[in-house]
N, C-alpha and C. Protein backbone atom coordinates (compact mmCIF):
# COMPACT_ATOMS: atom_id res chain seq x y z
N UNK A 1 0.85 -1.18 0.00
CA UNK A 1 0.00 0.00 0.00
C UNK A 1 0.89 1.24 0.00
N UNK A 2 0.49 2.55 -0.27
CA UNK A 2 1.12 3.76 -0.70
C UNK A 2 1.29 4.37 0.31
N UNK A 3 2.25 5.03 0.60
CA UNK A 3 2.29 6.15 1.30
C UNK A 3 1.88 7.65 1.03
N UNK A 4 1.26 8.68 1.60
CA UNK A 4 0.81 9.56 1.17
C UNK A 4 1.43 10.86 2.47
N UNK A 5 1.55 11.84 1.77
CA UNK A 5 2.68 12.89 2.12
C UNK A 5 1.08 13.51 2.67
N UNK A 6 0.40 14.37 3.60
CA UNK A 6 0.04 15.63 4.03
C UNK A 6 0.12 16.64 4.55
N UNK A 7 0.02 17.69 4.22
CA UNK A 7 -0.12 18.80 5.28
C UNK A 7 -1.28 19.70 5.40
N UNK A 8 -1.38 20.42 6.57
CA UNK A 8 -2.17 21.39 6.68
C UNK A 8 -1.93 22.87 6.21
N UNK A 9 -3.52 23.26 5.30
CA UNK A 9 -3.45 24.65 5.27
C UNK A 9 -3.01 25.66 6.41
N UNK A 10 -4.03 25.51 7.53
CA UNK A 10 -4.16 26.29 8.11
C UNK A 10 -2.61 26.43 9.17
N UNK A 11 -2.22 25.20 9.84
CA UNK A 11 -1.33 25.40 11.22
C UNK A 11 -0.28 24.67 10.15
N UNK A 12 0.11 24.06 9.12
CA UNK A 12 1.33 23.62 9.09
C UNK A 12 1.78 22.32 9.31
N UNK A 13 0.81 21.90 9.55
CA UNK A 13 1.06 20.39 10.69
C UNK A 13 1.11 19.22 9.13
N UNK A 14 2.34 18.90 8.95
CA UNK A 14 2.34 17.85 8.03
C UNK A 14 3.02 16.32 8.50
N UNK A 15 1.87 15.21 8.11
CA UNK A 15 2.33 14.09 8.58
C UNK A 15 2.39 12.96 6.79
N UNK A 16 2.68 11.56 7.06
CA UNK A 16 2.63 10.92 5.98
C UNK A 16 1.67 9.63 6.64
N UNK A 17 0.65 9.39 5.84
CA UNK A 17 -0.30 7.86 5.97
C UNK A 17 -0.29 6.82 5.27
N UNK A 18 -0.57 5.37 5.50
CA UNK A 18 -0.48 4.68 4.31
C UNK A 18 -1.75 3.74 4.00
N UNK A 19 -2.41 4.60 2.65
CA UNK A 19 -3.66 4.52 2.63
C UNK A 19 -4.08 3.38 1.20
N UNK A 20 -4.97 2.76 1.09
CA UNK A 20 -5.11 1.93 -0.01
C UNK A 20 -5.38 2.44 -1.18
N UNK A 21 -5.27 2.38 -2.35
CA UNK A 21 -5.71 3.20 -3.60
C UNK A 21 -6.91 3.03 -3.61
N UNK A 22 -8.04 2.31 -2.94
CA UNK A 22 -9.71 2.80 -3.16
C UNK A 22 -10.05 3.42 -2.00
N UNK A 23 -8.92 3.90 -0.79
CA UNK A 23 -9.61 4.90 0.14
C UNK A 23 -9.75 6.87 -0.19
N UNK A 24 -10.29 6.95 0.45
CA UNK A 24 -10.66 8.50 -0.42
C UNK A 24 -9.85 9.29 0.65
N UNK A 25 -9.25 10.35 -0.36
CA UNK A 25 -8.63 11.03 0.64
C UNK A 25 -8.66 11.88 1.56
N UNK A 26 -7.75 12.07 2.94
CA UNK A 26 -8.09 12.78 3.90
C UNK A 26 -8.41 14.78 4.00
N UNK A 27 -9.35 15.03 4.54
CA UNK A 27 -9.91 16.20 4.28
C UNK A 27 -9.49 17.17 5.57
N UNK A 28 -10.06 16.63 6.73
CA UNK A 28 -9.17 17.74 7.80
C UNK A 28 -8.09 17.11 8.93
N UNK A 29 -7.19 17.90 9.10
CA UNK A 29 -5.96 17.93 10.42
C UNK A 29 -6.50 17.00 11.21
N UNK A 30 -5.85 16.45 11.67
CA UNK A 30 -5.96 15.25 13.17
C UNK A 30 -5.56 16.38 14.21
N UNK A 31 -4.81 17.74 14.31
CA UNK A 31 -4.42 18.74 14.97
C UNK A 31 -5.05 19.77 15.13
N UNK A 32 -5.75 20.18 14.04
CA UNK A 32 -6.91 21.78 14.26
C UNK A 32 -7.79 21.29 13.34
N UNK A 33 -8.19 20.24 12.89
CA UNK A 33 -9.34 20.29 12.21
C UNK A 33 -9.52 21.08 10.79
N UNK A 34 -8.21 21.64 10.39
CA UNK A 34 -8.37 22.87 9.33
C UNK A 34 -8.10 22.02 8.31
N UNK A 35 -7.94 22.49 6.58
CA UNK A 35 -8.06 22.07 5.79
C UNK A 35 -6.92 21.06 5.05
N UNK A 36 -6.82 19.88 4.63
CA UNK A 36 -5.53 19.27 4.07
C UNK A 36 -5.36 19.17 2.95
N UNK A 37 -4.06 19.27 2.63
CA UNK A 37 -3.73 19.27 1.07
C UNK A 37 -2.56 18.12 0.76
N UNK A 38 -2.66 16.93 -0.52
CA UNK A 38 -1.65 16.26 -0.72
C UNK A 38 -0.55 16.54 -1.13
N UNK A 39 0.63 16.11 -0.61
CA UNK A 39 1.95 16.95 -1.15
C UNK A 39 2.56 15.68 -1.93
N UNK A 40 3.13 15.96 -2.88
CA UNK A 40 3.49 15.35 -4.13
C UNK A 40 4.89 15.24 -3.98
N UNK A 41 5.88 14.13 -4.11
CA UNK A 41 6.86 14.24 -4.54
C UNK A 41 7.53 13.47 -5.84
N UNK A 42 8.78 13.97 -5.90
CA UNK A 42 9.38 13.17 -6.89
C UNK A 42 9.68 11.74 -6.60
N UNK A 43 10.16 11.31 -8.04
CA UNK A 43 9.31 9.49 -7.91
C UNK A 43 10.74 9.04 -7.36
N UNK A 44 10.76 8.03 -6.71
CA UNK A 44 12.05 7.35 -5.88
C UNK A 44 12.82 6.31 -6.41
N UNK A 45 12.57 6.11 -7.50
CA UNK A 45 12.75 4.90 -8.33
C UNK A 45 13.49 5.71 -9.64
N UNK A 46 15.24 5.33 -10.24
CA UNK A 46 15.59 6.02 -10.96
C UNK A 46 16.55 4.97 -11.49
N UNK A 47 16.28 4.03 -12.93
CA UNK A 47 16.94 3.10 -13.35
C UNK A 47 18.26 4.06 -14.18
N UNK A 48 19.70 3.34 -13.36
CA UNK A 48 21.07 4.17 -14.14
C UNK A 48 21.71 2.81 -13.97
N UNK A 49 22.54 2.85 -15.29
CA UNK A 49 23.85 1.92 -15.07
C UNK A 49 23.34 0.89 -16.32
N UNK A 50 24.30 -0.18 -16.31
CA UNK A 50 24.22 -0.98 -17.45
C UNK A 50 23.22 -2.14 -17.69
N UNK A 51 23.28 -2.57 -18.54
CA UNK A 51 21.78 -3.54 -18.29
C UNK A 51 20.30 -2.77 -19.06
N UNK A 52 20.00 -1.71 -18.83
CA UNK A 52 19.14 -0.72 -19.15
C UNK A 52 19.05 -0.12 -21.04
N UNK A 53 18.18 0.54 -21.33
CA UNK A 53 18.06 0.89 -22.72
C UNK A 53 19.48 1.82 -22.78
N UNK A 54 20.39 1.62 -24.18
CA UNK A 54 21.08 2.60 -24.07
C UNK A 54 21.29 3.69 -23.91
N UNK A 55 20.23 4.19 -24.38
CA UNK A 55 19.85 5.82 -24.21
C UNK A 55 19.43 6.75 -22.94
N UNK A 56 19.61 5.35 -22.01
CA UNK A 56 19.03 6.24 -20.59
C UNK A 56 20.41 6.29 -19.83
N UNK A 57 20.72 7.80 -19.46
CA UNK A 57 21.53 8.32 -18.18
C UNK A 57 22.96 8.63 -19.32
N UNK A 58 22.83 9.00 -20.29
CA UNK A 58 24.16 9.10 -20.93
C UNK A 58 24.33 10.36 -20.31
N UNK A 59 26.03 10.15 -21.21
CA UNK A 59 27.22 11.32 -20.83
C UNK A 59 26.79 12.59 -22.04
N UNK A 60 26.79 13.40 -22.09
CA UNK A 60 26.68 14.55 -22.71
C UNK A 60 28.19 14.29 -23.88
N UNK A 61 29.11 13.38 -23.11
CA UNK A 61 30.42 13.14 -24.06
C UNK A 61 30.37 12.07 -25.27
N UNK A 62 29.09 11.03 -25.31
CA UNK A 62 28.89 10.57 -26.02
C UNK A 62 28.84 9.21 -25.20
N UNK A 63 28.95 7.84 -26.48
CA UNK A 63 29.11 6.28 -25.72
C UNK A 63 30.27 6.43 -25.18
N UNK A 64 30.47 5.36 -24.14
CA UNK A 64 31.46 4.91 -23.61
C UNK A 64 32.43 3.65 -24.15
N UNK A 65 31.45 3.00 -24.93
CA UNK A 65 31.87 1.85 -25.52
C UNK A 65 32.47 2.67 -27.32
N UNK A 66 33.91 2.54 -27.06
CA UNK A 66 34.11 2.47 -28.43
C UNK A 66 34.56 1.87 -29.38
N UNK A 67 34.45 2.17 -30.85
CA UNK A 67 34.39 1.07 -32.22
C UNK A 67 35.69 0.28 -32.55
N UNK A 68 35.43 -0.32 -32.59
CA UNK A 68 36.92 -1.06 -33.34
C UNK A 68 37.66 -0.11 -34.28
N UNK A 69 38.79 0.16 -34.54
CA UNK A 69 39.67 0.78 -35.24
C UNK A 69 39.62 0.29 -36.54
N UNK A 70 39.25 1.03 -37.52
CA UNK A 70 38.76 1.04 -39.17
C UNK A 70 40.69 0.54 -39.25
N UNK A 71 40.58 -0.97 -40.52
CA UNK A 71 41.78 -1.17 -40.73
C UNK A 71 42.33 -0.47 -41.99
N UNK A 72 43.67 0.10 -42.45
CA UNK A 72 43.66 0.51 -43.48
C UNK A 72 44.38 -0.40 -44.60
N UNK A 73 44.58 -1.44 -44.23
CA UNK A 73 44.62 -2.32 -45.57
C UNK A 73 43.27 -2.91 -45.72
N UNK A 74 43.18 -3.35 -47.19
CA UNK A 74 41.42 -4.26 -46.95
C UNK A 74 42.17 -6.02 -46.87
N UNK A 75 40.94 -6.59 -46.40
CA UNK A 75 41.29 -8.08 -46.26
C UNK A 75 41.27 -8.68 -47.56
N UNK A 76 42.23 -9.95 -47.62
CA UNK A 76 42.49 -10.22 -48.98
C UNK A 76 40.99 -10.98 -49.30
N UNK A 77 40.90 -11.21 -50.81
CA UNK A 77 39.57 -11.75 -51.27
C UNK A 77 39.83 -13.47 -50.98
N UNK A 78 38.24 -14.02 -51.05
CA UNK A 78 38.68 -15.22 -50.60
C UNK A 78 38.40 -15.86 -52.30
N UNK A 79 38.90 -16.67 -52.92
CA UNK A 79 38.94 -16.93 -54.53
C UNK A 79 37.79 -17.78 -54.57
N UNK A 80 36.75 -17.36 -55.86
CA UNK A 80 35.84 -17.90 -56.35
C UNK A 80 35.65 -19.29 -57.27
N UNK A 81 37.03 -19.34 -57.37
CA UNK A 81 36.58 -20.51 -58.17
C UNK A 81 37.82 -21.40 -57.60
N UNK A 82 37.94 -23.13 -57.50
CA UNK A 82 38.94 -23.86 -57.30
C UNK A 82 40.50 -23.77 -58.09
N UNK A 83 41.33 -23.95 -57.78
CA UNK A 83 42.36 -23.57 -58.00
C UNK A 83 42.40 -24.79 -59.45
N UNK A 84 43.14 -24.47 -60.62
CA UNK A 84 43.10 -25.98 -61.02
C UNK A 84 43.44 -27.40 -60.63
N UNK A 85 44.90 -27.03 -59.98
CA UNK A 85 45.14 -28.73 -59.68
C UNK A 85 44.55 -29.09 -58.40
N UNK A 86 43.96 -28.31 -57.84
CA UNK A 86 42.39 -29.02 -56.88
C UNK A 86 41.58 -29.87 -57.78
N UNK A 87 41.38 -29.36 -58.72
CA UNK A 87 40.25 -29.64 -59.51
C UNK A 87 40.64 -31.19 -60.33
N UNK A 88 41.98 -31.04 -60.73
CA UNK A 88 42.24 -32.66 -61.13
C UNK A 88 42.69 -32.85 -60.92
N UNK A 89 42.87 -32.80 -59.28
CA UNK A 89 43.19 -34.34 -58.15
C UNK A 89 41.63 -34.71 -58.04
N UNK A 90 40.69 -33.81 -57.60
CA UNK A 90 39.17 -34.71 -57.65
C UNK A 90 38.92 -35.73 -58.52
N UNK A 91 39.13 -35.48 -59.83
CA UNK A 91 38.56 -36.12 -61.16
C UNK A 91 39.09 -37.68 -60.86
């Protein structure tokens, strides 16, 4: 069940309850009887670190993970057709 932040208009008096999501919420002070208002906070739950979509919690510097180094020779071709005397030693 949730916890819920209140305080009072009138005296100030703020406490926290933990109320079910089909109870309705509280209207006056347990202290002066004056008016209550729910106070909202930010959410407590903040997924960072690895494991997660890449795009969440980056560096403004970019990835961290970087590319393999572009080679500047190219790799030799691998030959399309059998060499001949492959070909008649099979035969």
């Amino acid at each position: 069940m949730p916890t819920y932040a209140y305080a009072c208009k009138d005296c100030g008096h703020a406490f926290d309850i933990v109320q079910s999501f089909s109870d309705s919420p509280l209207t006056s002070c347990p202290e002066c009887q004056g008016a209550l208002r729910k106070k909202f906070n930010s959410v407590g739950v903040v997924f960072k670190g690895s494991g997660f979509y890449r795009t969440d919690s980056r560096d403004s510097k970019g990835s961290t993970v970087s590319a393999a180094p572009a080679s500047s020779t190219p790799a030799p071709a691998a030959p399309s057709a059998p060499a001949p005397a492959a070909a008649a030693a099979a035969s």
